[in-house]
PDB file of N, CA and C in Angstrom:
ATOM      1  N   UNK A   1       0.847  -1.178   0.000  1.00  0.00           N
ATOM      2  CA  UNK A   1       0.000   0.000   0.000  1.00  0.00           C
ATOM      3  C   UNK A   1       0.885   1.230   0.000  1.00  0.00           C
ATOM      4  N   UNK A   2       0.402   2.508  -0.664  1.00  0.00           N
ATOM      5  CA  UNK A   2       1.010   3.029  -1.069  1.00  0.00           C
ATOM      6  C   UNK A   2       0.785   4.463  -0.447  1.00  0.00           C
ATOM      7  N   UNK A   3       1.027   5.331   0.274  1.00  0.00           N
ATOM      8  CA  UNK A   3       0.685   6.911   0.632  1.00  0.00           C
ATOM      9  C   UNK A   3       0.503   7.444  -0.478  1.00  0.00           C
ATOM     10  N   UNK A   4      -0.658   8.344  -0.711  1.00  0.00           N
ATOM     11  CA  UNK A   4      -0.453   9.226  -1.602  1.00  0.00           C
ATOM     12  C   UNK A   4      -0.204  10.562  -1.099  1.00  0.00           C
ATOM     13  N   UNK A   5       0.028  11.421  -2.236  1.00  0.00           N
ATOM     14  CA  UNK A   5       0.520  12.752  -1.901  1.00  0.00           C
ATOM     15  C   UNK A   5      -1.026  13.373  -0.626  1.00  0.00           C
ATOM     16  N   UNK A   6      -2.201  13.446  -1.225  1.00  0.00           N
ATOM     17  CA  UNK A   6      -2.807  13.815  -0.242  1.00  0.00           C
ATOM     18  C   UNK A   6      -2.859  13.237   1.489  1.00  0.00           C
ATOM     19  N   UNK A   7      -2.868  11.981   1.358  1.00  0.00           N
ATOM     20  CA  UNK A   7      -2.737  11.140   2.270  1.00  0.00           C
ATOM     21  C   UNK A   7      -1.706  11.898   3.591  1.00  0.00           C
ATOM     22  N   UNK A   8      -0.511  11.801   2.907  1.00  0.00           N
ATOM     23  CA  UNK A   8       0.757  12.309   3.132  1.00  0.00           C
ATOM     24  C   UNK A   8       0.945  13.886   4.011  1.00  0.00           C
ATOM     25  N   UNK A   9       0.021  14.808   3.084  1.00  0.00           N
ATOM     26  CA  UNK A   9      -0.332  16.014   3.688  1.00  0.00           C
ATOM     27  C   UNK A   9      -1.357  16.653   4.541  1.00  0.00           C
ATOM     28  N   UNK A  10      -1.938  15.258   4.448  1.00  0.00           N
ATOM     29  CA  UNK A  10      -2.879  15.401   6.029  1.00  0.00           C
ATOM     30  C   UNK A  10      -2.025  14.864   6.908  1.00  0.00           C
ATOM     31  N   UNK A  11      -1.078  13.965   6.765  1.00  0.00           N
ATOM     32  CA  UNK A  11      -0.895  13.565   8.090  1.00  0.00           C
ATOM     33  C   UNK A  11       0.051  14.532   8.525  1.00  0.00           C
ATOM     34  N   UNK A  12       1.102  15.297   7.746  1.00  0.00           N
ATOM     35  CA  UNK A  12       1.807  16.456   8.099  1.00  0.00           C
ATOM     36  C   UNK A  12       1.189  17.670   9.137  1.00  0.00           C
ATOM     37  N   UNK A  13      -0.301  17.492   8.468  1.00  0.00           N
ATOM     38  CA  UNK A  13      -1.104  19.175   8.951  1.00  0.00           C
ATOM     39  C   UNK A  13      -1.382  18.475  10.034  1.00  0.00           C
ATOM     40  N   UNK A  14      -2.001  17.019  10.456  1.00  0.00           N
ATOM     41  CA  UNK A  14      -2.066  16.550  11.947  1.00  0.00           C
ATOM     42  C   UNK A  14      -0.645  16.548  12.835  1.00  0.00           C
ATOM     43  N   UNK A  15       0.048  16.137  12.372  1.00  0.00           N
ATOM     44  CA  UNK A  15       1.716  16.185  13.231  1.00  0.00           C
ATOM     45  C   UNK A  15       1.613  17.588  13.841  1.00  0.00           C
ATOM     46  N   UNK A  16       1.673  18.865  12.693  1.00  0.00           N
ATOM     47  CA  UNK A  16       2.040  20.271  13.079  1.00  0.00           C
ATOM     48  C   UNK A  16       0.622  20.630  14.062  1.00  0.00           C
ATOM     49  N   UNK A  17      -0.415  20.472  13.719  1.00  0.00           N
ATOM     50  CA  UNK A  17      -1.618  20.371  14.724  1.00  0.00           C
ATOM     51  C   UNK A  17      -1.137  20.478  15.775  1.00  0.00           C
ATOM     52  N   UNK A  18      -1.047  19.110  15.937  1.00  0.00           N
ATOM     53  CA  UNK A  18      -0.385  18.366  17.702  1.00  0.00           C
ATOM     54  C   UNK A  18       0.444  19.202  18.318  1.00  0.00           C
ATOM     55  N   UNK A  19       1.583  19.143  17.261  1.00  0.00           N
ATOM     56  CA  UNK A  19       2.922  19.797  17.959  1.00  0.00           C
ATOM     57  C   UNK A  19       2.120  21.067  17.954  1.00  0.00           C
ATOM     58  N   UNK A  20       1.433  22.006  17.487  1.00  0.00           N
ATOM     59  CA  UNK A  20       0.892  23.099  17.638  1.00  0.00           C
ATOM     60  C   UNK A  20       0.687  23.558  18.843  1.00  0.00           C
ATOM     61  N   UNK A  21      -0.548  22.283  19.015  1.00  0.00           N
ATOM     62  CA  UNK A  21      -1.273  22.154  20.023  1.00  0.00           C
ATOM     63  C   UNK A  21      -0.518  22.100  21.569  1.00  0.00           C
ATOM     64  N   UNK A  22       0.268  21.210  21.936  1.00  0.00           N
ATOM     65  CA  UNK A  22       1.276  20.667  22.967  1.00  0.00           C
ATOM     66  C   UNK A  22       1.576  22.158  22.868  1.00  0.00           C
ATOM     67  N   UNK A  23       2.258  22.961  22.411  1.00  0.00           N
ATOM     68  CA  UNK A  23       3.289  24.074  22.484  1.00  0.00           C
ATOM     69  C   UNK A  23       2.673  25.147  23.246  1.00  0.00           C
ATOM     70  N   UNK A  24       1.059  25.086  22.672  1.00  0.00           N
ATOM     71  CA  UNK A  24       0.128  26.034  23.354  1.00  0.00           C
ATOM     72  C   UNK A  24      -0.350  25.535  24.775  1.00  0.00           C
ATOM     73  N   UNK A  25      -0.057  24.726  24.737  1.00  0.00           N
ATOM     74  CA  UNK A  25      -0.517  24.026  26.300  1.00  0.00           C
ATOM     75  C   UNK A  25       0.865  24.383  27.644  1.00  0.00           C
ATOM     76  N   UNK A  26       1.834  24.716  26.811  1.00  0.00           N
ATOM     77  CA  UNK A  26       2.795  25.008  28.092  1.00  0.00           C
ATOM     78  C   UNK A  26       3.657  23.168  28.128  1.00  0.00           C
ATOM     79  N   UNK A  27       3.886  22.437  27.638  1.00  0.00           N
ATOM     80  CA  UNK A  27       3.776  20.973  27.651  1.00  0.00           C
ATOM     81  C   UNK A  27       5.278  21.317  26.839  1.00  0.00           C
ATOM     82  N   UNK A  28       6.451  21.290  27.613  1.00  0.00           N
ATOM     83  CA  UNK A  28       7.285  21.698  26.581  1.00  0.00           C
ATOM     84  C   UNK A  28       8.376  20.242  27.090  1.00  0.00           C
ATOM     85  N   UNK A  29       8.706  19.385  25.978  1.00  0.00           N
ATOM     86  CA  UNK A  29       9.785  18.550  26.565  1.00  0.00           C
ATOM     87  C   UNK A  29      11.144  18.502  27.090  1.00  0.00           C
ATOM     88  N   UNK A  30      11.771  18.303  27.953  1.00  0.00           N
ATOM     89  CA  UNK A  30      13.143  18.265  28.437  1.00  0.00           C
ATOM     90  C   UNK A  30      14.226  17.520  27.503  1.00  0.00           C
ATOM     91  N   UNK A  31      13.342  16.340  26.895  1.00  0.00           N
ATOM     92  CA  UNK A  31      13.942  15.795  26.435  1.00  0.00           C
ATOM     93  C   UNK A  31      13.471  14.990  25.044  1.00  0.00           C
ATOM     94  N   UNK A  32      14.278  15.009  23.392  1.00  0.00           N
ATOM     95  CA  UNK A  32      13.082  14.685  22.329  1.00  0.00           C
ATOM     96  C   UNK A  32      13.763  13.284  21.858  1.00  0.00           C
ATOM     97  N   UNK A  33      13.350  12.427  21.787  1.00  0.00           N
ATOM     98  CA  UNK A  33      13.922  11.047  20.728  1.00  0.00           C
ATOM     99  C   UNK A  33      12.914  10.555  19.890  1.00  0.00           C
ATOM    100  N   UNK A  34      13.855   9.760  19.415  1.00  0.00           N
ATOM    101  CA  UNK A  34      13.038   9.546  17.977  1.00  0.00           C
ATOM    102  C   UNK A  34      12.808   7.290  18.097  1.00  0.00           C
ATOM    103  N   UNK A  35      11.711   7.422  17.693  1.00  0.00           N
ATOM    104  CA  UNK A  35      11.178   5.771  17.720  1.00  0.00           C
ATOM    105  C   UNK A  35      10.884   5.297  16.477  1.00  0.00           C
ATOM    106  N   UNK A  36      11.382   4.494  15.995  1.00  0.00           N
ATOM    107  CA  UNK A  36      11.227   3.587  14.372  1.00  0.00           C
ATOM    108  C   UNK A  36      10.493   2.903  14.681  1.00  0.00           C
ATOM    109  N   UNK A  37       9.274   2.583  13.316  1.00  0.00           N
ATOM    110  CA  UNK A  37       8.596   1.347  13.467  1.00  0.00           C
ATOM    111  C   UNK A  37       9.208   0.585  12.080  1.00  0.00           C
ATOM    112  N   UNK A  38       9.791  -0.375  12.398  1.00  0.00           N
ATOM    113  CA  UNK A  38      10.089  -1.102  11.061  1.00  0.00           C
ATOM    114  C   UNK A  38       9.836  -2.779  10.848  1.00  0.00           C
ATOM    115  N   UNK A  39       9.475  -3.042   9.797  1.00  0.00           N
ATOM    116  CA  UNK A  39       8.965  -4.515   9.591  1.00  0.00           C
ATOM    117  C   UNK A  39       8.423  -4.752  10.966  1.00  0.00           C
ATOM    118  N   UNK A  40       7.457  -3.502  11.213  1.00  0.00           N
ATOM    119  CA  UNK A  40       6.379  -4.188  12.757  1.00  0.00           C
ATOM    120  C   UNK A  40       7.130  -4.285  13.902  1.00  0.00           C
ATOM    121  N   UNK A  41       8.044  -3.517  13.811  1.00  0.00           N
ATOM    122  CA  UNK A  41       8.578  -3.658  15.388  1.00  0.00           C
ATOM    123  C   UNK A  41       9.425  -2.586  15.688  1.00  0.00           C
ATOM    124  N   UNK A  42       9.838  -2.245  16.902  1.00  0.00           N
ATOM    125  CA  UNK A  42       9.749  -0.956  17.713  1.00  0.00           C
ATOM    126  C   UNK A  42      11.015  -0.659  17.648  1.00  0.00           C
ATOM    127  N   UNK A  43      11.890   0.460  16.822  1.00  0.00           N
ATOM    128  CA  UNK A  43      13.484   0.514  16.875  1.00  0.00           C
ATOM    129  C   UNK A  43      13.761   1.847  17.850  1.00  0.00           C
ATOM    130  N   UNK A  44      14.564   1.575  18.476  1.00  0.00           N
ATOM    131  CA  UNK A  44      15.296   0.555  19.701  1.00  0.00           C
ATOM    132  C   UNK A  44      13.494  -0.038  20.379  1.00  0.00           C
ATOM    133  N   UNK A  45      13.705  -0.954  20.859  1.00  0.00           N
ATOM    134  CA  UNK A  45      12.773  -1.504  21.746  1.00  0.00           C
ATOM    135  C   UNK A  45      12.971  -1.125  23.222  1.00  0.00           C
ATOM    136  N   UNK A  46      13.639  -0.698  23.601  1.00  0.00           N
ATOM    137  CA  UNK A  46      14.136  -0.222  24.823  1.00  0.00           C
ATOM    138  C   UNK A  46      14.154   1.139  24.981  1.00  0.00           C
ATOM    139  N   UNK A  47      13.846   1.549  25.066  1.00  0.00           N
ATOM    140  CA  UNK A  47      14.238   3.703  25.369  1.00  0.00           C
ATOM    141  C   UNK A  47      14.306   4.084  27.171  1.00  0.00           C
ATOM    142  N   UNK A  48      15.958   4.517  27.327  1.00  0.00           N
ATOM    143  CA  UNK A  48      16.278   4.673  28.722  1.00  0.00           C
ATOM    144  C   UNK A  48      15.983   5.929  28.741  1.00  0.00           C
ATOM    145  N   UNK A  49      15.280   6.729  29.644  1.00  0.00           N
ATOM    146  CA  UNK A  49      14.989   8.155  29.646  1.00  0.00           C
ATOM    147  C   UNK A  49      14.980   8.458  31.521  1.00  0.00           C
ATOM    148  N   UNK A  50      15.711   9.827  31.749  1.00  0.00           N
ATOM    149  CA  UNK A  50      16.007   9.903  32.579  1.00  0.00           C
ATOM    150  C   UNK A  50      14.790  10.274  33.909  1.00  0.00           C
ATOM    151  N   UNK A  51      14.310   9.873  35.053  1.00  0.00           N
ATOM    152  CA  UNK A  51      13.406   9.916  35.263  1.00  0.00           C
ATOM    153  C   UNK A  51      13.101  11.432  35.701  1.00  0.00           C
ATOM    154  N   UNK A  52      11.742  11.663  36.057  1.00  0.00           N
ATOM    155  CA  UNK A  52      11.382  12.915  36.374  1.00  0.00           C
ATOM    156  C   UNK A  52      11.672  14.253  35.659  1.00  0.00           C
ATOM    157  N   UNK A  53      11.605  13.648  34.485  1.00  0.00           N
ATOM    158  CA  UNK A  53      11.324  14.286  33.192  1.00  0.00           C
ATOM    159  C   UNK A  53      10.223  14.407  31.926  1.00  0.00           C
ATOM    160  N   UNK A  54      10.635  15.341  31.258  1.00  0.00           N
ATOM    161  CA  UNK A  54       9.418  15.238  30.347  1.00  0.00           C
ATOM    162  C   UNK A  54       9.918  14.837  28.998  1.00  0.00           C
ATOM    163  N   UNK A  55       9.549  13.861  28.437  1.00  0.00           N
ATOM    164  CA  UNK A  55      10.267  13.709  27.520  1.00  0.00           C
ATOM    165  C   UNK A  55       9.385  13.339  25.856  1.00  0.00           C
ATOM    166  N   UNK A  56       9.448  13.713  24.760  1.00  0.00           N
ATOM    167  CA  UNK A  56       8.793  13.878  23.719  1.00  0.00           C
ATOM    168  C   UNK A  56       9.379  12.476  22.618  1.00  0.00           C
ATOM    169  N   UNK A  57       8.779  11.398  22.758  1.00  0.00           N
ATOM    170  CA  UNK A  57       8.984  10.750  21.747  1.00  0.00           C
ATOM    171  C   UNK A  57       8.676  10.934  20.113  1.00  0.00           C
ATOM    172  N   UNK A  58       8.980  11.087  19.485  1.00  0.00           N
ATOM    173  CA  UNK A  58       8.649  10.507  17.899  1.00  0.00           C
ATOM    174  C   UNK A  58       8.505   9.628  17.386  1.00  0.00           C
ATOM    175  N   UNK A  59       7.603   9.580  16.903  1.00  0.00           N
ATOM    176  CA  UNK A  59       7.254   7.951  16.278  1.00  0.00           C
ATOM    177  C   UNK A  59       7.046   7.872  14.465  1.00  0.00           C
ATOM    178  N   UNK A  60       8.320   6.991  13.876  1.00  0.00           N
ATOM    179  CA  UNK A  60       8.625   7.392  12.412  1.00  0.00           C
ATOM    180  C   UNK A  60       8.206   5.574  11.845  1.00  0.00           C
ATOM    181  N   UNK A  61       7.058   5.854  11.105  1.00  0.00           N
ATOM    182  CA  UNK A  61       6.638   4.563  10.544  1.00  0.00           C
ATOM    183  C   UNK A  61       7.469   4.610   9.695  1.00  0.00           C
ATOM    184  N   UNK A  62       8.213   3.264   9.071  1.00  0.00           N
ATOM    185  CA  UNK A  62       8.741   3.132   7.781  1.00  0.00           C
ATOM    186  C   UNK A  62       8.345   1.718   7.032  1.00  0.00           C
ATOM    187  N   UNK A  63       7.076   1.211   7.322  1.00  0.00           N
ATOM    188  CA  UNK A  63       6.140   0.646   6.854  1.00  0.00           C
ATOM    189  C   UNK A  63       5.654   1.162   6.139  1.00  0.00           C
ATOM    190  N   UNK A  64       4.651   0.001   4.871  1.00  0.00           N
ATOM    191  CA  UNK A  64       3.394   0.715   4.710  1.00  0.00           C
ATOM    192  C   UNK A  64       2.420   0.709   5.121  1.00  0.00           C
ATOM    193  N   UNK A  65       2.257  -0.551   6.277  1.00  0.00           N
ATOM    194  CA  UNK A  65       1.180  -0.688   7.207  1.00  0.00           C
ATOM    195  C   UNK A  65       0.889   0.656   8.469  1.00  0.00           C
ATOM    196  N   UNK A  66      -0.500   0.903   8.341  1.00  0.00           N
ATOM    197  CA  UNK A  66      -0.346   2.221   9.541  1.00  0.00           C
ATOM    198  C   UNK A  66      -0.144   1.161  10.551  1.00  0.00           C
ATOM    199  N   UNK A  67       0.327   2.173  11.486  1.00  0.00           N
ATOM    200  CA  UNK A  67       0.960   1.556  13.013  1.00  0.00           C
ATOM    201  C   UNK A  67       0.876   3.013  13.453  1.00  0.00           C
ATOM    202  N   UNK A  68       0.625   2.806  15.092  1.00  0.00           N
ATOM    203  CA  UNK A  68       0.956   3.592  15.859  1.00  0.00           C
ATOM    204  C   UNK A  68       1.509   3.423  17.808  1.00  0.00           C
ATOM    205  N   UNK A  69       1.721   3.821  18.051  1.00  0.00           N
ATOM    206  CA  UNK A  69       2.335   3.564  19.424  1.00  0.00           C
ATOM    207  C   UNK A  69       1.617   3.991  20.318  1.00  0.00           C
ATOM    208  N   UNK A  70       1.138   2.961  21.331  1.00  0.00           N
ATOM    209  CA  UNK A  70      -0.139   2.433  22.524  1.00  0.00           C
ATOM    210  C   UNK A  70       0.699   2.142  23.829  1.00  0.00           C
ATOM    211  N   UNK A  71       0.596   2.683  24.503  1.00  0.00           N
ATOM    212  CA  UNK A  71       0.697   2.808  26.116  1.00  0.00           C
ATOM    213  C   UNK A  71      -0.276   2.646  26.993  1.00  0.00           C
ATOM    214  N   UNK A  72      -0.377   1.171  27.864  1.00  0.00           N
ATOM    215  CA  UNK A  72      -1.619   1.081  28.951  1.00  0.00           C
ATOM    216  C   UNK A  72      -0.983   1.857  29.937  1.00  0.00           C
ATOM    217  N   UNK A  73       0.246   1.849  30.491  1.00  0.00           N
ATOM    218  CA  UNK A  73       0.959   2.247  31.967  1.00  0.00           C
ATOM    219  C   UNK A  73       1.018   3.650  31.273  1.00  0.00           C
ATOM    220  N   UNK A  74       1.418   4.453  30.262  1.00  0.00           N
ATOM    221  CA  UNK A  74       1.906   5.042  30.001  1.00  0.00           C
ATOM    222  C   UNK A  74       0.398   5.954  29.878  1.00  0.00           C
ATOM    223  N   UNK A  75      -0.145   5.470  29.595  1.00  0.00           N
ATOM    224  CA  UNK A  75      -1.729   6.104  29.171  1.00  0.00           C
ATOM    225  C   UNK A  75      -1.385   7.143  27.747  1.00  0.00           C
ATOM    226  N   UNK A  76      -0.957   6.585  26.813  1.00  0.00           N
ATOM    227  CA  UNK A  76      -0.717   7.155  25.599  1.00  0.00           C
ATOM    228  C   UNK A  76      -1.224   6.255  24.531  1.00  0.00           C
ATOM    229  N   UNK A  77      -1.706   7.161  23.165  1.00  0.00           N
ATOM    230  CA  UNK A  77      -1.886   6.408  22.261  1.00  0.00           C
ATOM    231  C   UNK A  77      -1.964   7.329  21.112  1.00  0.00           C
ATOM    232  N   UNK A  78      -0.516   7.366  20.315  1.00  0.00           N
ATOM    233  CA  UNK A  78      -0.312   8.857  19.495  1.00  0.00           C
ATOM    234  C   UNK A  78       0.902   8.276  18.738  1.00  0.00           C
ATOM    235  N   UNK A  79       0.793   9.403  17.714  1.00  0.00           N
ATOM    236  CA  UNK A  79       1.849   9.203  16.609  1.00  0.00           C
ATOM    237  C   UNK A  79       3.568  10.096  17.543  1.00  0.00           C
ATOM    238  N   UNK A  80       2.944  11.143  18.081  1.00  0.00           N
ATOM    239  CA  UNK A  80       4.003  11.843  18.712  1.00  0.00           C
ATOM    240  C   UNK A  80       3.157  11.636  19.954  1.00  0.00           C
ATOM    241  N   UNK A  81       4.283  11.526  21.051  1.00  0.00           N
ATOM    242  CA  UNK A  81       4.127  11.152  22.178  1.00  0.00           C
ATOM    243  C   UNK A  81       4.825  12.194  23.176  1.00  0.00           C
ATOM    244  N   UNK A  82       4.345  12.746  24.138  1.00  0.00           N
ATOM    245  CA  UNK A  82       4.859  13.441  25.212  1.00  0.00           C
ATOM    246  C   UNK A  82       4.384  12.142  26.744  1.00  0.00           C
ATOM    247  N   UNK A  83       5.533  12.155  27.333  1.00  0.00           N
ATOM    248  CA  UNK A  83       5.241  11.379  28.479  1.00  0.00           C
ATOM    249  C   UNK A  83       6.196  12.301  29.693  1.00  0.00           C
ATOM    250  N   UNK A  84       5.639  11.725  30.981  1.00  0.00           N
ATOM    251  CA  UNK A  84       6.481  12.322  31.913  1.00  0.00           C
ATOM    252  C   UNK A  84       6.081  13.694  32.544  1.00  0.00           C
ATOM    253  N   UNK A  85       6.880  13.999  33.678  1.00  0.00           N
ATOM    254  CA  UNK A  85       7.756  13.265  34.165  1.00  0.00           C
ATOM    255  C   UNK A  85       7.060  11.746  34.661  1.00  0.00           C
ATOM    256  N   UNK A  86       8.303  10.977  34.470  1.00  0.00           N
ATOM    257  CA  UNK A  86       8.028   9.890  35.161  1.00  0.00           C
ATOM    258  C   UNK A  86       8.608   9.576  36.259  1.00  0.00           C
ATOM    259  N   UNK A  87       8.118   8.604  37.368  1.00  0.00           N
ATOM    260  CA  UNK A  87       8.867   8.297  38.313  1.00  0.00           C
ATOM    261  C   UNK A  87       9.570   6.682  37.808  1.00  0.00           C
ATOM    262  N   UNK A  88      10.604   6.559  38.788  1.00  0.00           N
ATOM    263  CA  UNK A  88      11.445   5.412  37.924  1.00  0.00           C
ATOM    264  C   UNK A  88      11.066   4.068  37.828  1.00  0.00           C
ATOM    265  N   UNK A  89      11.245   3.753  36.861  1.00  0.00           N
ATOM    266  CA  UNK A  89      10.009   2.027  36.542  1.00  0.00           C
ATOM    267  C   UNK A  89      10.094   1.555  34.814  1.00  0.00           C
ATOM    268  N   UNK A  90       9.883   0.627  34.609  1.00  0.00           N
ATOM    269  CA  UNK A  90       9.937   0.177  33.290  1.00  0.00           C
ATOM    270  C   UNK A  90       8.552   0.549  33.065  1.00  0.00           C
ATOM    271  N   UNK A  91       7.956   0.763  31.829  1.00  0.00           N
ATOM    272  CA  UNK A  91       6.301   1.581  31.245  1.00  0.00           C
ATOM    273  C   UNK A  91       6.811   0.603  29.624  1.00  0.00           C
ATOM    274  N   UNK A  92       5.978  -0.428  30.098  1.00  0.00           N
ATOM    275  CA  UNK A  92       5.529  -1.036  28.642  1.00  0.00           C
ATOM    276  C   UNK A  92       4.871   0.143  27.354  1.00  0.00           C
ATOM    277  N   UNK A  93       5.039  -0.598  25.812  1.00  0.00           N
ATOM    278  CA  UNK A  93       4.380  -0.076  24.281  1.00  0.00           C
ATOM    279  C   UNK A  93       4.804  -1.214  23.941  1.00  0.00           C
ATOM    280  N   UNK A  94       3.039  -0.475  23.195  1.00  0.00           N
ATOM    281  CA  UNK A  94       3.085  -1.590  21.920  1.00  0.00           C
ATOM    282  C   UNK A  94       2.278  -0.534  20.469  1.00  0.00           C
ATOM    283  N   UNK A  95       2.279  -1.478  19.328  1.00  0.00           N
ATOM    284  CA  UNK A  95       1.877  -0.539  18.218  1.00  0.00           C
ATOM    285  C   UNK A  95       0.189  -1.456  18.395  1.00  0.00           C
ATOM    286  N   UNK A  96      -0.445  -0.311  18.120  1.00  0.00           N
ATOM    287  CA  UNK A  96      -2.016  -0.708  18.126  1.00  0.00           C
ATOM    288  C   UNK A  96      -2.211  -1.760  17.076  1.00  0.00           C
ATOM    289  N   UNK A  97      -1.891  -1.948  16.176  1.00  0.00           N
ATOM    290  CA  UNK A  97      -2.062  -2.637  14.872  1.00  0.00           C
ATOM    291  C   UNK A  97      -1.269  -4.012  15.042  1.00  0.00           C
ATOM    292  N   UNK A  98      -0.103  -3.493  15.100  1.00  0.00           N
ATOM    293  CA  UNK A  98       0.829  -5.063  15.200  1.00  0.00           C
ATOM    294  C   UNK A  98       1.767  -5.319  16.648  1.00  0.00           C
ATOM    295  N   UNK A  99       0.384  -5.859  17.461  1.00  0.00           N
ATOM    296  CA  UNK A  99       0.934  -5.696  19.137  1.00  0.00           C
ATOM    297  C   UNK A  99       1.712  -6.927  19.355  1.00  0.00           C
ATOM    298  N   UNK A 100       1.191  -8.254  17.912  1.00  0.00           N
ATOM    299  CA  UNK A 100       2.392  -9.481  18.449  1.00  0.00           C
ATOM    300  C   UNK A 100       3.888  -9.073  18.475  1.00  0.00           C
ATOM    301  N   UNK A 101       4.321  -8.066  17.592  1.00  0.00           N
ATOM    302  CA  UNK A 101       5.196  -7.578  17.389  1.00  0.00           C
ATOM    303  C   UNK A 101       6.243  -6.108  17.643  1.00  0.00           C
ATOM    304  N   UNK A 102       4.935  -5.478  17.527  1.00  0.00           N
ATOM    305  CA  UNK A 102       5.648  -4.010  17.922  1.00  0.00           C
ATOM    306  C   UNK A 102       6.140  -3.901  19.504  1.00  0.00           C
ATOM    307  N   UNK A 103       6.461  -4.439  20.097  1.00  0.00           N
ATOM    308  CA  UNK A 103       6.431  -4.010  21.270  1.00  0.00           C
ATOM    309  C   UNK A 103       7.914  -3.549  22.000  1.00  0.00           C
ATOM    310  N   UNK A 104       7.761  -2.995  22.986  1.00  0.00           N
ATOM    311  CA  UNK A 104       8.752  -1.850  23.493  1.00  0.00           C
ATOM    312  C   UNK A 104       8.918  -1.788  25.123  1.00  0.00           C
ATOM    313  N   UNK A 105       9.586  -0.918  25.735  1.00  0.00           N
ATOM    314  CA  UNK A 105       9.401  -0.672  27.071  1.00  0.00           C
ATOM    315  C   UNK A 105      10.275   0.762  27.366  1.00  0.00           C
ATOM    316  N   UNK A 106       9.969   1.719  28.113  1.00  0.00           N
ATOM    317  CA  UNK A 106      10.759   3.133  27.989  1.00  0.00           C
ATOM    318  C   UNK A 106      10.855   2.456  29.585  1.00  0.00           C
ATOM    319  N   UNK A 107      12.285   2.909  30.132  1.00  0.00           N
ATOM    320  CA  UNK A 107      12.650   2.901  31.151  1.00  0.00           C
ATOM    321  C   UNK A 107      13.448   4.124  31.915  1.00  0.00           C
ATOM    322  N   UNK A 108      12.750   4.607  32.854  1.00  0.00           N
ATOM    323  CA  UNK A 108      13.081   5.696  33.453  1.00  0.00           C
ATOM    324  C   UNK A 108      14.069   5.420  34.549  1.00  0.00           C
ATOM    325  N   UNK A 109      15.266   6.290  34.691  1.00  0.00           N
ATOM    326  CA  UNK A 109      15.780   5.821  35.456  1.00  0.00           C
ATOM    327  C   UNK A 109      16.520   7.264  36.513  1.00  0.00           C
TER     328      UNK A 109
END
């Protein structure tokens, strides 16, 4: 399956939305990384982030399957992710779509 150009530029105007949005909220991160989804699974699968922080994940499909990144502990479920601060603990993910596979854990430390 294939993105098309429109496809493509909605999901841009939702990204800048968000990030819009977050910026106006005062929600500003300490800290930004970036999360791959590739062949269905979560690159790095591990993300060490320092605790009692705020920290802004990215989430870069390079599929053509949509996927997105789902947090029960984390209480997230977004293409861009703001979490935190956290207190220190492992916080399971998974991708909504391909949960046999996508899966992850951010560890605060």
């Amino acid at each position: 399956m294939n993105i098309g150009i429109k496809t493509s530029t909605l999901i841009a105007v939702a990204v800048g939305l968000s990030a819009a949005t977050l910026s106006m909220t005062g929600f500003a991160a300490d800290l930004d990384l970036a999360l791959t989804i590739k062949d269905h699974r979560f690159e790095p699968s591990e993300i060490k982030v320092p605790a009692n922080q705020r920290v802004r994940l990215s989430v870069h499909n390079q599929d053509n399957a949509a996927e997105e990144f789902e947090s029960k502990s984390l209480k997230r479920e977004k293409v861009a992710i703001l979490i935190g601060p956290l207190k220190p603990g492992r916080y399971e993910f998974f991708g909504e779509f391909h949960e046999a596979t996508a899966r992850g854990v951010v560890v605060a430390e």
